[in-house]
N, C-alpha and C. Protein backbone atom coordinates (compact mmCIF):
# COMPACT_ATOMS: atom_id res chain seq x y z
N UNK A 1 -20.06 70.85 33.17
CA UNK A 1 -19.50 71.88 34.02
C UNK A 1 -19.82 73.24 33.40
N UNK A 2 -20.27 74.15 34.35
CA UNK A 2 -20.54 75.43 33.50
C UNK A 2 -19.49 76.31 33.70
N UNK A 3 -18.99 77.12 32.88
CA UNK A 3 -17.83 77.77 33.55
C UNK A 3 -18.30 79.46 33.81
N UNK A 4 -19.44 79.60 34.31
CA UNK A 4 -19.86 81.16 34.57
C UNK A 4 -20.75 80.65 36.11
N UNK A 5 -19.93 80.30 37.32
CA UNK A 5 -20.81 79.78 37.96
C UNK A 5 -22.21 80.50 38.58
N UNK A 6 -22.48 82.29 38.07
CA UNK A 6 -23.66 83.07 38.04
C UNK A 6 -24.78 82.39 37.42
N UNK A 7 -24.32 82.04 36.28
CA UNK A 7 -25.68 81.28 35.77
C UNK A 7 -26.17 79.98 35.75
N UNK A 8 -25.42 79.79 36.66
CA UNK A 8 -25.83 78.44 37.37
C UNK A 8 -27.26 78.10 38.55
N UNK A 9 -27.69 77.28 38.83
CA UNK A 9 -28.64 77.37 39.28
C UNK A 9 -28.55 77.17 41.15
N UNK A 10 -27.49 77.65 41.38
CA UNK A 10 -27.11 77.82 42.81
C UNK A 10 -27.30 78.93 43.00
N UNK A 11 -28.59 78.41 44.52
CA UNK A 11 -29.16 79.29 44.67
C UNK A 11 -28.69 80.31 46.05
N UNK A 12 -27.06 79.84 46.46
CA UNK A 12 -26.80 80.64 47.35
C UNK A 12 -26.37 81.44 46.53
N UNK A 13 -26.06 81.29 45.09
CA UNK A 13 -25.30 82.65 44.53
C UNK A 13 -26.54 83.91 44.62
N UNK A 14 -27.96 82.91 44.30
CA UNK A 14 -28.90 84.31 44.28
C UNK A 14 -29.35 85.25 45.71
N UNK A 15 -29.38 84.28 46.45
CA UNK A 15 -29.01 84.72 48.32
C UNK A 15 -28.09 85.85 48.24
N UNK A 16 -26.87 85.40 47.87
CA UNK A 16 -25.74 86.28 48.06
C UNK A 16 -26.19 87.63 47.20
N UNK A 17 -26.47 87.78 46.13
CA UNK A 17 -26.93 88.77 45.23
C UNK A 17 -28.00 89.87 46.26
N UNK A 18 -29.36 89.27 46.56
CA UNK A 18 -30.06 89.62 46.89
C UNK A 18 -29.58 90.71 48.15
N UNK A 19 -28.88 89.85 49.21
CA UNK A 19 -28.14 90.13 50.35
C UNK A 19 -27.81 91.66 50.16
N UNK A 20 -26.63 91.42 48.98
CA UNK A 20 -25.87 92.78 48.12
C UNK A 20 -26.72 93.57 48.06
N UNK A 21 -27.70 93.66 47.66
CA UNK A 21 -28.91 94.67 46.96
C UNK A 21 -29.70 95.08 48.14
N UNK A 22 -29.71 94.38 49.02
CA UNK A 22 -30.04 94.71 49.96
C UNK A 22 -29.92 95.97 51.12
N UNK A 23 -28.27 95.46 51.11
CA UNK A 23 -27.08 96.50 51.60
C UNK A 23 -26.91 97.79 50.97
N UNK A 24 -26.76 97.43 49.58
CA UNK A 24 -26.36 98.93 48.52
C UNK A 24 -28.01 99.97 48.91
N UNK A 25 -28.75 98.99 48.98
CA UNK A 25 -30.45 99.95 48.67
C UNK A 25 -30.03 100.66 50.24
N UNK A 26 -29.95 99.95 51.33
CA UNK A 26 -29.92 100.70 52.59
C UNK A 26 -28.89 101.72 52.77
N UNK A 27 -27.56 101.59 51.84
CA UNK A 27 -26.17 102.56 52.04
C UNK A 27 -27.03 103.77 51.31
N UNK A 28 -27.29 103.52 50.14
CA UNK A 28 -28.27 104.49 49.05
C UNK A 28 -29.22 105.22 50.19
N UNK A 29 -30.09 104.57 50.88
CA UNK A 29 -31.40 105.51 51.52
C UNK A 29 -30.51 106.30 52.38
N UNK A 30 -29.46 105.65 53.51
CA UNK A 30 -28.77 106.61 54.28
C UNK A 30 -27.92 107.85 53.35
N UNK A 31 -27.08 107.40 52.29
CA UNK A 31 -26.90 108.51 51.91
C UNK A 31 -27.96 109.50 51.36
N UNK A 32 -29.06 109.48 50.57
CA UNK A 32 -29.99 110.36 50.92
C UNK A 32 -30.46 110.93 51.57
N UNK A 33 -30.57 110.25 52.78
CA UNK A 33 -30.93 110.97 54.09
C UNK A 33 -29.82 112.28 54.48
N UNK A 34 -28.77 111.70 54.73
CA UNK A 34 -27.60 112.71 54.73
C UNK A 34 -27.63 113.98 53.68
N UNK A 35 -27.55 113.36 52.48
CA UNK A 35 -27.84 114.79 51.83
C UNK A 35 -28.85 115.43 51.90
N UNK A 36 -29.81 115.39 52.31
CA UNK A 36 -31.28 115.60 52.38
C UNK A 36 -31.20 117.13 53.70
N UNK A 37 -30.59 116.15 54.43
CA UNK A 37 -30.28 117.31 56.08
C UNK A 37 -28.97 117.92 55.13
N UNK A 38 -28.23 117.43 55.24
CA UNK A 38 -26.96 118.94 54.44
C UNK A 38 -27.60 120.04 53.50
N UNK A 39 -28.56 119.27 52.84
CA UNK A 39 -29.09 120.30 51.89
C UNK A 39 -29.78 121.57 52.53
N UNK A 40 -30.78 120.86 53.61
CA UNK A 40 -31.79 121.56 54.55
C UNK A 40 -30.50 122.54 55.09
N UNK A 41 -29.81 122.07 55.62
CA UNK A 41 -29.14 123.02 56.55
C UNK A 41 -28.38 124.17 55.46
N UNK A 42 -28.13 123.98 54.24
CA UNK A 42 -27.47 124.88 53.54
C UNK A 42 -28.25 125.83 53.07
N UNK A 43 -29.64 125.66 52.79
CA UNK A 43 -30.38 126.16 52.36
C UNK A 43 -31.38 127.10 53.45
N UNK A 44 -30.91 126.39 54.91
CA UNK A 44 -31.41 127.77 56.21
C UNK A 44 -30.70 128.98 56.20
N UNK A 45 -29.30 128.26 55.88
CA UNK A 45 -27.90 129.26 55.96
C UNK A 45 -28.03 130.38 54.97
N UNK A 46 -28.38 129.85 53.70
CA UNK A 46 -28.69 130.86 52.66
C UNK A 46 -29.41 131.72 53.03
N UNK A 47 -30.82 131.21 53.78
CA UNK A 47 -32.25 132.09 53.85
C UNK A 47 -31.24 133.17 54.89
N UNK A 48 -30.57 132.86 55.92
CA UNK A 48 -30.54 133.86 56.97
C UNK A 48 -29.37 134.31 56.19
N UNK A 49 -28.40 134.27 55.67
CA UNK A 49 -28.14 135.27 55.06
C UNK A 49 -28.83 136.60 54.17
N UNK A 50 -29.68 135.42 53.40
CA UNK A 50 -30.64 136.66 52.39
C UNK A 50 -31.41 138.03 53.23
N UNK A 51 -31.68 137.15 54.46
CA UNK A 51 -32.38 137.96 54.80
C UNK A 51 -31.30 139.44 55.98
N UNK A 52 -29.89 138.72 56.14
CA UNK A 52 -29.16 139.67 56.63
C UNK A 52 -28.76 140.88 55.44
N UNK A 53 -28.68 140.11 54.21
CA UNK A 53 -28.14 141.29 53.28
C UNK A 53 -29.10 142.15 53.03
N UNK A 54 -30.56 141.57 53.55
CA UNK A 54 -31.78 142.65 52.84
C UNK A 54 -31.51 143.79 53.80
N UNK A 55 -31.69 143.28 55.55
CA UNK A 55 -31.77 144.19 56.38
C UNK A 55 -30.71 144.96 56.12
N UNK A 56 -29.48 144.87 55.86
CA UNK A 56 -28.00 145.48 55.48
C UNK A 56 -28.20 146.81 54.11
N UNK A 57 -28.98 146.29 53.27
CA UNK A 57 -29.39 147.07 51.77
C UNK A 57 -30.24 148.20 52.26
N UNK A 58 -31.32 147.38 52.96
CA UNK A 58 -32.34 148.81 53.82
C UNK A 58 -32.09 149.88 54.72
N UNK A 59 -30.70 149.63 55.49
CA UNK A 59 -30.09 150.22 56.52
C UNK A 59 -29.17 150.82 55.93
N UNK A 60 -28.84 150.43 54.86
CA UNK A 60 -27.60 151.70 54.24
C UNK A 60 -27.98 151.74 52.80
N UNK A 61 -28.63 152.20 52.45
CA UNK A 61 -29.05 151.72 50.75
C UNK A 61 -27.96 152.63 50.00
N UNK A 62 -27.38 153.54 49.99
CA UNK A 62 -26.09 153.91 49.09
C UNK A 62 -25.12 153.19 49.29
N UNK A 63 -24.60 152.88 50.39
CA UNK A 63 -23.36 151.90 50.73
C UNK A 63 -23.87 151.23 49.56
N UNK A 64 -24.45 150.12 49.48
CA UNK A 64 -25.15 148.96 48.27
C UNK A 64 -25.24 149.46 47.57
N UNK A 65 -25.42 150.90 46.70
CA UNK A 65 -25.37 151.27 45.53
C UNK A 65 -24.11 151.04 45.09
N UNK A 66 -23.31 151.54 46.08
CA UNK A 66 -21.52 152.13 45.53
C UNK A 66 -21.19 150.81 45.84
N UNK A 67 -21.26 149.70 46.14
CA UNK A 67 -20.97 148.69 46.54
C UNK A 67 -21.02 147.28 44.81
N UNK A 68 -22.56 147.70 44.44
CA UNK A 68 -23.14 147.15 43.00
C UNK A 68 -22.57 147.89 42.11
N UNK A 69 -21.82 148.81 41.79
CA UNK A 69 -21.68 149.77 40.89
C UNK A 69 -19.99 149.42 40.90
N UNK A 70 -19.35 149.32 42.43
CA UNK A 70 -17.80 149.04 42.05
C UNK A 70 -17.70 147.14 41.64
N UNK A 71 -18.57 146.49 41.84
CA UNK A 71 -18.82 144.79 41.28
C UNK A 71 -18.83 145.36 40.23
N UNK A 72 -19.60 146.19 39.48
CA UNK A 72 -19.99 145.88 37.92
C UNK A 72 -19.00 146.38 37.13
N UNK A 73 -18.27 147.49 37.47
CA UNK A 73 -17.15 147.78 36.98
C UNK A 73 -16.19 147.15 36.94
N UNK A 74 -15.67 146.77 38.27
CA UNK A 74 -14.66 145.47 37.76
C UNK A 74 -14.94 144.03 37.43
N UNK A 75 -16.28 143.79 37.13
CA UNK A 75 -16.49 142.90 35.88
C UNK A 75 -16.88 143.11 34.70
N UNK A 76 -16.69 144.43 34.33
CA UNK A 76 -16.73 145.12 33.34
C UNK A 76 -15.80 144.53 32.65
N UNK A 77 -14.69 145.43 33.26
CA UNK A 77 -13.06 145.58 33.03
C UNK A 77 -12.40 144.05 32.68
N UNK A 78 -12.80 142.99 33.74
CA UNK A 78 -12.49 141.43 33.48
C UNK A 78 -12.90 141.34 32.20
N UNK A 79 -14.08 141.21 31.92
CA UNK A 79 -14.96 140.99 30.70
C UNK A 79 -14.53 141.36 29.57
N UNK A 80 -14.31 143.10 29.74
CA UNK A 80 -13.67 143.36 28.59
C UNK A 80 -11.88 142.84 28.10
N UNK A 81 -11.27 142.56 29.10
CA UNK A 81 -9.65 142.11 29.13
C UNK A 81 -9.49 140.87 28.31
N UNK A 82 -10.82 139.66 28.93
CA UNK A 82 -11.21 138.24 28.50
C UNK A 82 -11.50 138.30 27.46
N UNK A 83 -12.15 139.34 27.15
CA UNK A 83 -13.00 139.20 25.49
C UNK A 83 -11.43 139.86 24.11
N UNK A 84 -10.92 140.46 24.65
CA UNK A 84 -9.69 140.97 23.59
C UNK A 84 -8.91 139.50 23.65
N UNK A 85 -8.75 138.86 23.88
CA UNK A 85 -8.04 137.29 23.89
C UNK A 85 -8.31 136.28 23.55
C-alpha cells in the first residue's frame, strides 16, 4: 500500500493534474489579456492628458510658472519639516 497516493501510478491522478494545468494556464492567459487592455486603456488616458497639460502650459505659460514654483515651495517646506525629525 503506498500511502502518498500522487506517486502512485494512477493514471487518473495524472489526468486530473494535467486537467488543473490546463485550467490555471487558460485563467493565467485571460488574466493577461485583461491586464493587457487595462493597461492600454490607462496608458491612452495618460497620453490625452499629457497632451491636455501641454496645450494648457502653451496657452498660459505663467499660470504654469506660478503654478511649478508654488509645488516646489511647498515641497520645499515638507522636506525641510521631514528632514528636522
Amino acid at each position: 500500500m503506498n500511502p502518498n497516493p500522487m506517486t502512485g501510478e494512477n493514471p487518473a491522478y495524472r489526468d486530473d493534474i494535467r486537467e488543473f494545468q490546463d485550467d490555471t494556464d487558460a485563467v493565467l492567459q485571460s488574466a493577461k489579456q485583461q491586464l493587457s487592455e487595462v493597461l492600454d486603456g490607462v496608458a491612452q488616458r495618460a497620453r490625452e492628458y499629457g497632451r491636455y497639460a501641454d496645450e494648457q502650459v502653451q496657452a498660459n505659460p505663467w499660470t504654469a510658472v506660478g503654478i511649478g514654483f508654488g509645488i516646489g515651495v511647498a515641497m520645499g517646506v515638507l522636506l525641510g519639516i521631514a528632514a528636522r525629525r
